[in-house]
N, C-alpha and C. Protein backbone atom coordinates (compact mmCIF):
# COMPACT_ATOMS: atom_id res chain seq x y z
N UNK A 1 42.61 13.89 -2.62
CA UNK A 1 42.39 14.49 -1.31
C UNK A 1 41.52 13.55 -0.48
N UNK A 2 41.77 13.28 0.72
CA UNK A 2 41.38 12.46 1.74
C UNK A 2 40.20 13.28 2.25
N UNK A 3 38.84 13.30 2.36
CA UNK A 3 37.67 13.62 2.81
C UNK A 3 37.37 12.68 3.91
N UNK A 4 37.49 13.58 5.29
CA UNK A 4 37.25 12.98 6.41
C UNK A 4 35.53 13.56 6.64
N UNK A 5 34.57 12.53 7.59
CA UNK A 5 33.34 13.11 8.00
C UNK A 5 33.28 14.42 8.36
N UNK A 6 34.52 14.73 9.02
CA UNK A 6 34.36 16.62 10.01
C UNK A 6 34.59 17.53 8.72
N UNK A 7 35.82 16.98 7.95
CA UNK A 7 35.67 17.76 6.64
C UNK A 7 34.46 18.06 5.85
N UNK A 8 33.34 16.91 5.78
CA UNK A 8 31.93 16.74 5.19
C UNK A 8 31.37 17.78 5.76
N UNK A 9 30.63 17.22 7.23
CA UNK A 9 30.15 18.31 8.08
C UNK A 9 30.35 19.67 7.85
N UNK A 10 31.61 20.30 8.20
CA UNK A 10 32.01 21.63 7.68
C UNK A 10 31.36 22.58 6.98
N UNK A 11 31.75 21.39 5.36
CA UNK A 11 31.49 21.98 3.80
C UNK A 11 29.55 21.47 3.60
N UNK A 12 28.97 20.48 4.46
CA UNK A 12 27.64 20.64 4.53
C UNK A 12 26.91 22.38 5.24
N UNK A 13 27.66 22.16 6.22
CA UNK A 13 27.29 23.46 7.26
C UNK A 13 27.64 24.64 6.27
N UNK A 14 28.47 25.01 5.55
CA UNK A 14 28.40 25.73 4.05
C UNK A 14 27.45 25.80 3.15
N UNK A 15 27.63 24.70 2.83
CA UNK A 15 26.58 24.66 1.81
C UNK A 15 25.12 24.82 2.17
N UNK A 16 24.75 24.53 3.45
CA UNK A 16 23.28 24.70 4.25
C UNK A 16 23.34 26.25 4.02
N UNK A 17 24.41 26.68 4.52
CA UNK A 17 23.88 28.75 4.25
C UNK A 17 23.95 29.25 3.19
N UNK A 18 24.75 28.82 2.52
CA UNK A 18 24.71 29.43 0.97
C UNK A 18 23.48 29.20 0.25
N UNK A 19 23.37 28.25 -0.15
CA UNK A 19 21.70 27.24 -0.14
C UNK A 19 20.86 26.92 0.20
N UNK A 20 21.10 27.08 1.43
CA UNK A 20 19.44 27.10 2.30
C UNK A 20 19.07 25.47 2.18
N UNK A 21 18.18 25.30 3.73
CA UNK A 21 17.80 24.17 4.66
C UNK A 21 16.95 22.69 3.17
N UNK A 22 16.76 23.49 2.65
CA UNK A 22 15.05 22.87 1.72
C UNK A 22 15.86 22.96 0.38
N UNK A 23 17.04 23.32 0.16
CA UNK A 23 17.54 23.06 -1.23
C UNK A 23 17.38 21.56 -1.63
N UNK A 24 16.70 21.18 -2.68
CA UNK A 24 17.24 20.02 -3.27
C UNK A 24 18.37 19.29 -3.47
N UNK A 25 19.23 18.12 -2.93
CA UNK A 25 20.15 17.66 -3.28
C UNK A 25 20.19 16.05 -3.92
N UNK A 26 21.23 15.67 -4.02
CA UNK A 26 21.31 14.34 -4.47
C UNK A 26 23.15 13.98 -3.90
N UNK A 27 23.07 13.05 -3.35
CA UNK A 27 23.83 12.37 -2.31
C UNK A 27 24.10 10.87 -2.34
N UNK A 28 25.84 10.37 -2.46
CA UNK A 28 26.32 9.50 -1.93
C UNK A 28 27.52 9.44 -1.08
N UNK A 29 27.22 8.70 -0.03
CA UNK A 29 28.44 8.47 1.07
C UNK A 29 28.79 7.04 1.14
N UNK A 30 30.16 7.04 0.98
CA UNK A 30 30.36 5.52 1.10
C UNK A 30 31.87 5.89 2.25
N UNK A 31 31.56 4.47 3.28
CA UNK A 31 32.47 4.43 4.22
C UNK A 31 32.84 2.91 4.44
N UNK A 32 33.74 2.61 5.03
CA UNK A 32 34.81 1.20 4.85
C UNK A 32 33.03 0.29 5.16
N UNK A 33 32.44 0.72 6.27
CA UNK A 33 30.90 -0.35 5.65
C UNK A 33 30.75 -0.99 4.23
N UNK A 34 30.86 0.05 3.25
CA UNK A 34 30.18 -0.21 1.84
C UNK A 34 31.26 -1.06 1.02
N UNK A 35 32.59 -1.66 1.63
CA UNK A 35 33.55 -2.08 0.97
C UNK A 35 33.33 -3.46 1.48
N UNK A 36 32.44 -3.75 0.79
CA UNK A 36 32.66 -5.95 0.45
C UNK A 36 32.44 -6.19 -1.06
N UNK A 37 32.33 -7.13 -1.61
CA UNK A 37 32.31 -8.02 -2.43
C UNK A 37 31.95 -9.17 -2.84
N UNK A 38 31.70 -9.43 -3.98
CA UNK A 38 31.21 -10.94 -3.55
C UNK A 38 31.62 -11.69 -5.03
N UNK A 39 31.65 -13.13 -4.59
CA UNK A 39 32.64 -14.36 -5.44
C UNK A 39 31.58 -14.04 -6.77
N UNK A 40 32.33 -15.02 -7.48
CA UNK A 40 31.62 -14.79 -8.89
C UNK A 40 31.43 -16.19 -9.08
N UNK A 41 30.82 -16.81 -7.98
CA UNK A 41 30.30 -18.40 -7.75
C UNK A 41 29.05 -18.15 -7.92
N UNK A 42 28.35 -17.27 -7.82
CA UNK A 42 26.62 -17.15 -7.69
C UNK A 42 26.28 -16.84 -6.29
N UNK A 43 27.34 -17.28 -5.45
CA UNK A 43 27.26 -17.08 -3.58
C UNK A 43 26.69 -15.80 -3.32
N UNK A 44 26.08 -15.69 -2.41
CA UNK A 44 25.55 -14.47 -1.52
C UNK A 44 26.05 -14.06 -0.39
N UNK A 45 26.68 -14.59 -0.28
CA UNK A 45 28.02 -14.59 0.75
C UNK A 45 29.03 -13.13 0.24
N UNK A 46 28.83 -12.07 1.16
CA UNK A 46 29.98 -11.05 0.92
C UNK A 46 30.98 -11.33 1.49
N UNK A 47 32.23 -11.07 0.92
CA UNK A 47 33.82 -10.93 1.53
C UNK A 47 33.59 -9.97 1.85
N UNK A 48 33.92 -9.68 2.98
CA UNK A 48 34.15 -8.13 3.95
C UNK A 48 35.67 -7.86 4.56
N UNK A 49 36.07 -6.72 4.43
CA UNK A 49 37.74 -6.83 4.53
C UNK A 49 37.53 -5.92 5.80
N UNK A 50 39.27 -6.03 6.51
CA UNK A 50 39.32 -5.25 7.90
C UNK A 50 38.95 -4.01 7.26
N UNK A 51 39.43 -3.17 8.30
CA UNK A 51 38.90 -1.93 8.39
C UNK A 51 39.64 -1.10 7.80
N UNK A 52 41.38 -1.21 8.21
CA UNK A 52 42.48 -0.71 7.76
C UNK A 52 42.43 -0.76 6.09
N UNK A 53 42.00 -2.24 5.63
CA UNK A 53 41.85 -2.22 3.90
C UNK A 53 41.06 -1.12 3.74
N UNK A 54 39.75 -1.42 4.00
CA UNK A 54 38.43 -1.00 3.72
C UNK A 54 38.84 0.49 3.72
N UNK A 55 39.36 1.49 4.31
CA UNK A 55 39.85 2.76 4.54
C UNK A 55 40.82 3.23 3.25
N UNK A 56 41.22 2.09 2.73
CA UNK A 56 41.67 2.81 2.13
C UNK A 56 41.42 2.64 1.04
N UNK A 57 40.67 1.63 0.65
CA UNK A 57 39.57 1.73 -0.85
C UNK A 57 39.08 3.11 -0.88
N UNK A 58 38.01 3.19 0.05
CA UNK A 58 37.70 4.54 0.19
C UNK A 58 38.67 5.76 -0.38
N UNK A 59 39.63 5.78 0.36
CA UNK A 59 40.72 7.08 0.17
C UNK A 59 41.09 6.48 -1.30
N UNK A 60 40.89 5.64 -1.92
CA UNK A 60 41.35 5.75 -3.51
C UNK A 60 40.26 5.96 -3.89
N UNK A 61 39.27 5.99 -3.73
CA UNK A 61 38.11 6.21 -4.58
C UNK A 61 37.72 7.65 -5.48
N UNK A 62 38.76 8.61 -4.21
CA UNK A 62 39.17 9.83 -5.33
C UNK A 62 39.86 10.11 -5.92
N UNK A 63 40.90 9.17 -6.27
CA UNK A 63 41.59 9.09 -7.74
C UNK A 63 40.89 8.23 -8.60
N UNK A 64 39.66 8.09 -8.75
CA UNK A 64 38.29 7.32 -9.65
C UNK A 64 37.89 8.64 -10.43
N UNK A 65 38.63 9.30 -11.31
CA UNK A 65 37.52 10.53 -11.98
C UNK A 65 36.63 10.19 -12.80
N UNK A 66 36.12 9.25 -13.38
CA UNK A 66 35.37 8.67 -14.20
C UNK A 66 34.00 8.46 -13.39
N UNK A 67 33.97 8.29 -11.78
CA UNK A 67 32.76 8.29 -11.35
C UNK A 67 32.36 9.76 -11.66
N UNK A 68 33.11 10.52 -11.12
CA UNK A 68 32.68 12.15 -11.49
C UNK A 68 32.10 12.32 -12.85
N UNK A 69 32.84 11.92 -13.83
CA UNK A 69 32.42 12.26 -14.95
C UNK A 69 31.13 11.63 -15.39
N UNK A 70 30.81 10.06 -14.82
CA UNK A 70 29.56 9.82 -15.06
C UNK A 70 28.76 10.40 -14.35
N UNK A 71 28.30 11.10 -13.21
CA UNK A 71 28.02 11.98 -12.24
C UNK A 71 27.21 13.07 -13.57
N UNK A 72 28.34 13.89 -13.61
CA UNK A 72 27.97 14.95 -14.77
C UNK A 72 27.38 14.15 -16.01
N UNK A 73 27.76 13.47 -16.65
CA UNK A 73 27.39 13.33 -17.96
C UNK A 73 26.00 12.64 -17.56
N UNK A 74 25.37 12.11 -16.40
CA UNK A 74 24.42 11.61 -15.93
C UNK A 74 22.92 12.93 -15.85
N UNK A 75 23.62 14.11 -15.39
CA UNK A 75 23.12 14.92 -15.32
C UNK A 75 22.57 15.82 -16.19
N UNK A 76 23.48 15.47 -17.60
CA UNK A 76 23.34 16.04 -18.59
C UNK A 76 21.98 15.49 -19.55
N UNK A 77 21.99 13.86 -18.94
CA UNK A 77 21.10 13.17 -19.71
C UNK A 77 19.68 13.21 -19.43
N UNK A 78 19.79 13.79 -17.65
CA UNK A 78 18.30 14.18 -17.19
C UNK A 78 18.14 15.52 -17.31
N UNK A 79 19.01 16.73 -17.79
CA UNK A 79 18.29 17.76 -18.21
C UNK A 79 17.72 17.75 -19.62
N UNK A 80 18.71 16.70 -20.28
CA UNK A 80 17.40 16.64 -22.09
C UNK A 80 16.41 15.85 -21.98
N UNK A 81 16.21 14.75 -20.76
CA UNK A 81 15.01 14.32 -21.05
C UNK A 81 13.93 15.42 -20.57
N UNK A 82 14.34 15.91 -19.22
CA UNK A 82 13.12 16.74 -18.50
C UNK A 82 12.94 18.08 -19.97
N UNK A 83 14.17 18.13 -20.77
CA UNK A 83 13.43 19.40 -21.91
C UNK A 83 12.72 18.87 -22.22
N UNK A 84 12.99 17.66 -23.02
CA UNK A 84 12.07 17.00 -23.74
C UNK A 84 11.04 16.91 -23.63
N UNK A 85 10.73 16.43 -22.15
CA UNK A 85 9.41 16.14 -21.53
C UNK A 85 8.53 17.54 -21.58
N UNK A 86 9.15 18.86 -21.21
CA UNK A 86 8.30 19.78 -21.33
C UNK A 86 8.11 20.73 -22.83
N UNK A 87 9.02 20.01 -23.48
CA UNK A 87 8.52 20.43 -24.90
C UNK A 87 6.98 19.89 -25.62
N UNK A 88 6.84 18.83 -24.67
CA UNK A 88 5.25 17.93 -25.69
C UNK A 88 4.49 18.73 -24.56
């Protein structure tokens, strides 16, 4: 599914009432900006692609389920440490 900004907005403006202003979150947005690259010369030099590419990295990025899953399984690893932590 293609997630446009107004689509974001929307499901933010949702989630603000269901959840309230001061809920805690954790957040990434990536837009054809965040799509460069760089040589595997040592260069610091990014390749930056048009816009038309760059758009549609993006729009594949949600057939990536493995970011999701590290997402969760990420989450899983900071609720056993924080037990941990309040077990001592």
């Amino acid at each position: 599914m293609i997630v446009t900004a107004k689509m974001m907005k929307s499901a933010l403006e949702r989630f603000i009432i269901d959840n309230g202003e001061d809920c805690p979150v954790y957040y990434q947005i990536f837009s054809f900006h965040d799509v460069v690259d760089y040589d595997n010369d040592g260069s610091e030099d990014a390749i930056v692609y048009d816009r038309d590419f760059a758009d549609k990295v993006i729009t594949d990025l949600h057939q990536e389920d493995h970011i999701t899953e590290y997402i969760f399984d990420t989450i899983g690893d900071v609720i056993r440490h924080r037990l941990a932590r309040q077990s001592h």
